[in-house]
Protein backbone atom coordinates (compact mmCIF):
# COMPACT_ATOMS: atom_id res chain seq x y z
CA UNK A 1 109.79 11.53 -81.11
CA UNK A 2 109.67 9.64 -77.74
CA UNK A 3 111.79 6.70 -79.48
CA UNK A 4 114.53 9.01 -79.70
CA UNK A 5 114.98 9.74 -75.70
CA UNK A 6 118.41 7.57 -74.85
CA UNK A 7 118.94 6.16 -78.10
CA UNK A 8 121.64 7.86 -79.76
CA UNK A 9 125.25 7.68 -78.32
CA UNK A 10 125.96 11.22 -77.34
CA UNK A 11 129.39 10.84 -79.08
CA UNK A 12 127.29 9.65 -82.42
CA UNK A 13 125.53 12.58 -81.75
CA UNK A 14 128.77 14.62 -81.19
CA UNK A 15 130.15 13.20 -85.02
CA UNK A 16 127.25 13.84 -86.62
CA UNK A 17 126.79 18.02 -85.36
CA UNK A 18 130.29 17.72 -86.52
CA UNK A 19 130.13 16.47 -90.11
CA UNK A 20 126.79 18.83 -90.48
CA UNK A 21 129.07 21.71 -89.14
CA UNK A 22 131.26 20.69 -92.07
CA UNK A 23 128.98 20.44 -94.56
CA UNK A 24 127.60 23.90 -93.51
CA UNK A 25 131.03 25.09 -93.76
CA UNK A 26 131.40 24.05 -97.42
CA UNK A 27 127.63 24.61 -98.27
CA UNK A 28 128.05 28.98 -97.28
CA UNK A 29 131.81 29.46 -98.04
CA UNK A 30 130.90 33.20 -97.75
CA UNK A 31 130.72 33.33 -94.38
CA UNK A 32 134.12 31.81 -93.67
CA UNK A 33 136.27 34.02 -91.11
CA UNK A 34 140.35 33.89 -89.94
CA UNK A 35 142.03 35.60 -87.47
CA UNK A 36 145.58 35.56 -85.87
CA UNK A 37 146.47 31.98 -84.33
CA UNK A 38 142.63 30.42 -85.12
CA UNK A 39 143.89 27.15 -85.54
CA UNK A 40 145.77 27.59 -82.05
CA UNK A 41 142.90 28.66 -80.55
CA UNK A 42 141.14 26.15 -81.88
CA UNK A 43 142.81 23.48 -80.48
CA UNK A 44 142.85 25.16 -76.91
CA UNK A 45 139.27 25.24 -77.09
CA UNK A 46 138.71 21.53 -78.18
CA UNK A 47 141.17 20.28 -75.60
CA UNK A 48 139.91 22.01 -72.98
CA UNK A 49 136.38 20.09 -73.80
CA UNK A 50 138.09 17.10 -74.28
CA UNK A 51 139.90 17.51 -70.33
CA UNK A 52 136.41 18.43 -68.98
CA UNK A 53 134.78 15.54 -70.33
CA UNK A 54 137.31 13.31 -69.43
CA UNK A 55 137.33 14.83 -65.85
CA UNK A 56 133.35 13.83 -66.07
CA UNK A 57 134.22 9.90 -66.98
CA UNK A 58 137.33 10.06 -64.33
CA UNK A 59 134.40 11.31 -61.53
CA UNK A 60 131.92 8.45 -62.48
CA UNK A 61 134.69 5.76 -62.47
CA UNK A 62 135.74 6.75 -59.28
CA UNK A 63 132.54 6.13 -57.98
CA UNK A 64 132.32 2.72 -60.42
CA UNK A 65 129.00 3.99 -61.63
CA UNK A 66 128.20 3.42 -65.25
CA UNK A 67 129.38 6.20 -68.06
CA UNK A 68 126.87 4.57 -70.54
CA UNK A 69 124.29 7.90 -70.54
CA UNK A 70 121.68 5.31 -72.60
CA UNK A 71 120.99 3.41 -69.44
CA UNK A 72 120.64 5.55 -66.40
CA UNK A 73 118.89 2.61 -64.62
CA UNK A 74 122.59 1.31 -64.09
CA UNK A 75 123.63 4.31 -62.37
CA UNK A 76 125.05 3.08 -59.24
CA UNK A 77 125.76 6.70 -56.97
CA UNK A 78 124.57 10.14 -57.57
CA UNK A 79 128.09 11.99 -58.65
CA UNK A 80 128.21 15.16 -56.89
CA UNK A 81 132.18 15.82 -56.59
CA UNK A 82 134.73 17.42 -58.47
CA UNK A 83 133.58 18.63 -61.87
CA UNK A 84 130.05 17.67 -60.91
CA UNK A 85 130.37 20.59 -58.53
CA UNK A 86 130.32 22.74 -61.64
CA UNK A 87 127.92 21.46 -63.97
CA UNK A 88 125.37 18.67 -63.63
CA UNK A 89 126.79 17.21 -67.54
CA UNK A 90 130.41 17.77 -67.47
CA UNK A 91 130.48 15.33 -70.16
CA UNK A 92 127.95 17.06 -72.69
CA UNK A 93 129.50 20.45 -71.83
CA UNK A 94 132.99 19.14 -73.32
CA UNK A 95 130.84 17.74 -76.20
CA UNK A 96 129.95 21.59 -76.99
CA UNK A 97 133.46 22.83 -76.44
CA UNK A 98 134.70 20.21 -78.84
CA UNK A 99 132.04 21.53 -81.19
CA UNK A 100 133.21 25.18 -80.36
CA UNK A 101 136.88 24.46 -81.38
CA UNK A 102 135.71 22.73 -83.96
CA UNK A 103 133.98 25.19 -85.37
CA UNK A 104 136.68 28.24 -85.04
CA UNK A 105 139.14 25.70 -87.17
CA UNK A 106 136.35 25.52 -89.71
CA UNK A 107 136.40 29.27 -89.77
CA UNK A 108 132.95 29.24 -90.59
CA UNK A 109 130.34 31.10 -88.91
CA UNK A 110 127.55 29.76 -90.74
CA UNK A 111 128.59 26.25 -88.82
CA UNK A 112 127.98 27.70 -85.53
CA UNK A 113 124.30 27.19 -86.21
CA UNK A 114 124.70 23.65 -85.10
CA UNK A 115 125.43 24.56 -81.99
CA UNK A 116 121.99 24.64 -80.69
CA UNK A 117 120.64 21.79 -82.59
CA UNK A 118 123.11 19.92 -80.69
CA UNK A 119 121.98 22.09 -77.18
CA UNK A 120 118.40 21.39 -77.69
CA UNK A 121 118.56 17.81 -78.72
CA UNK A 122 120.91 16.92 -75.85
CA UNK A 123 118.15 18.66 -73.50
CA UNK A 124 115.61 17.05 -74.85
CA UNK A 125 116.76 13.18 -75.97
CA UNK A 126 119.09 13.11 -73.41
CA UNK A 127 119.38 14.86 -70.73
CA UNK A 128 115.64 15.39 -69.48
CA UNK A 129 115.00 11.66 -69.64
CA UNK A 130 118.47 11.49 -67.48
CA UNK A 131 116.82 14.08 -65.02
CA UNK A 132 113.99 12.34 -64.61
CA UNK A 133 115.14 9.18 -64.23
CA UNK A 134 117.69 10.52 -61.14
CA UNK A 135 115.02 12.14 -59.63
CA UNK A 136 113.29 8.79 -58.98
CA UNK A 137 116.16 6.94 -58.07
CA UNK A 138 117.95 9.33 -56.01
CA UNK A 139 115.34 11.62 -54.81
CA UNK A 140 115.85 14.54 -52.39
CA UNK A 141 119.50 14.17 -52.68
CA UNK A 142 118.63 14.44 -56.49
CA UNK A 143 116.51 17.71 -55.98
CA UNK A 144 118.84 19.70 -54.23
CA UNK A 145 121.87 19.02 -56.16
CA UNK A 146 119.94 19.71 -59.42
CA UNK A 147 118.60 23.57 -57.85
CA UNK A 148 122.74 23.97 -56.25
CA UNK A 149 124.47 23.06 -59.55
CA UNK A 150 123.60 24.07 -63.28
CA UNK A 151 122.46 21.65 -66.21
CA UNK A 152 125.04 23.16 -68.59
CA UNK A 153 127.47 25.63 -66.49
């Protein structure tokens, strides 16, 4: 399972949760739900994950550090500002809204259960391994922002 830390591409990752949302969808067609302006809200959702991500990359370029999550050696600054100030993965955390809207346009509830698969293996492929790896680099500085600011929100 080790060979797994930093491999995928979280927005692989991010297609795949999506297409096995879809097939869960189709797969339990009894648990399918609607309600007034779903598609609207929907779309609110999505886009709001797709603005918080983006504010994520905009932070990191601003900083010309690397957005490439595979190869945290490259990391050039420890990103603190902005949307960092509200969650340590700004970028994974519009991932999982995406996901969210996603999800309500399915109108499935039964796709919802990918949710956590995609939670879990973010923690553990991804984001651990990204912990780690700023904790050695960055130290202290490291530390404290990782107890002031939250892994998700």
């Amino acid at each position: 399972m080790n060979q797994l830390k930093l491999k995928v591409p979280p927005v692989v990752l991010l297609l795949i949760i999506a297409l096995m949302m879809w097939g869960t969808a189709d797969l339990f067609m009894s648990f399918s739900f609607s309600f007034f302006a779903s598609s609207f809200v929907a779309l609110l959702i999505a886009f709001s994950g797709v603005m918080f991500a983006l504010l994520g990359v905009y932070q990191f370029r601003k900083q010309s550090t690397t957005v490439d999550p595979r190869i945290p050696e490259k990391s050039a600054s420890l990103v603190t500002s902005g949307v960092y100030q509200i969650s340590r993965n700004p970028m994974y955390v519009g991932m999982l809204l995406m996901l969210v809207g996603w999800g309500i346009y399915l109108g499935n509830i039964a796709s919802f259960i990918m949710l956590p698969v995609f939670i879990l293996y973010m923690n553990r492929f991804q984001i651990m391994p990204e912990e780690t790896f700023m904790a050695e680099k960055f130290g202290l500085a490291y530390l404290q922002y990782q107890k002031s600011v939250r892994r998700w929100l």
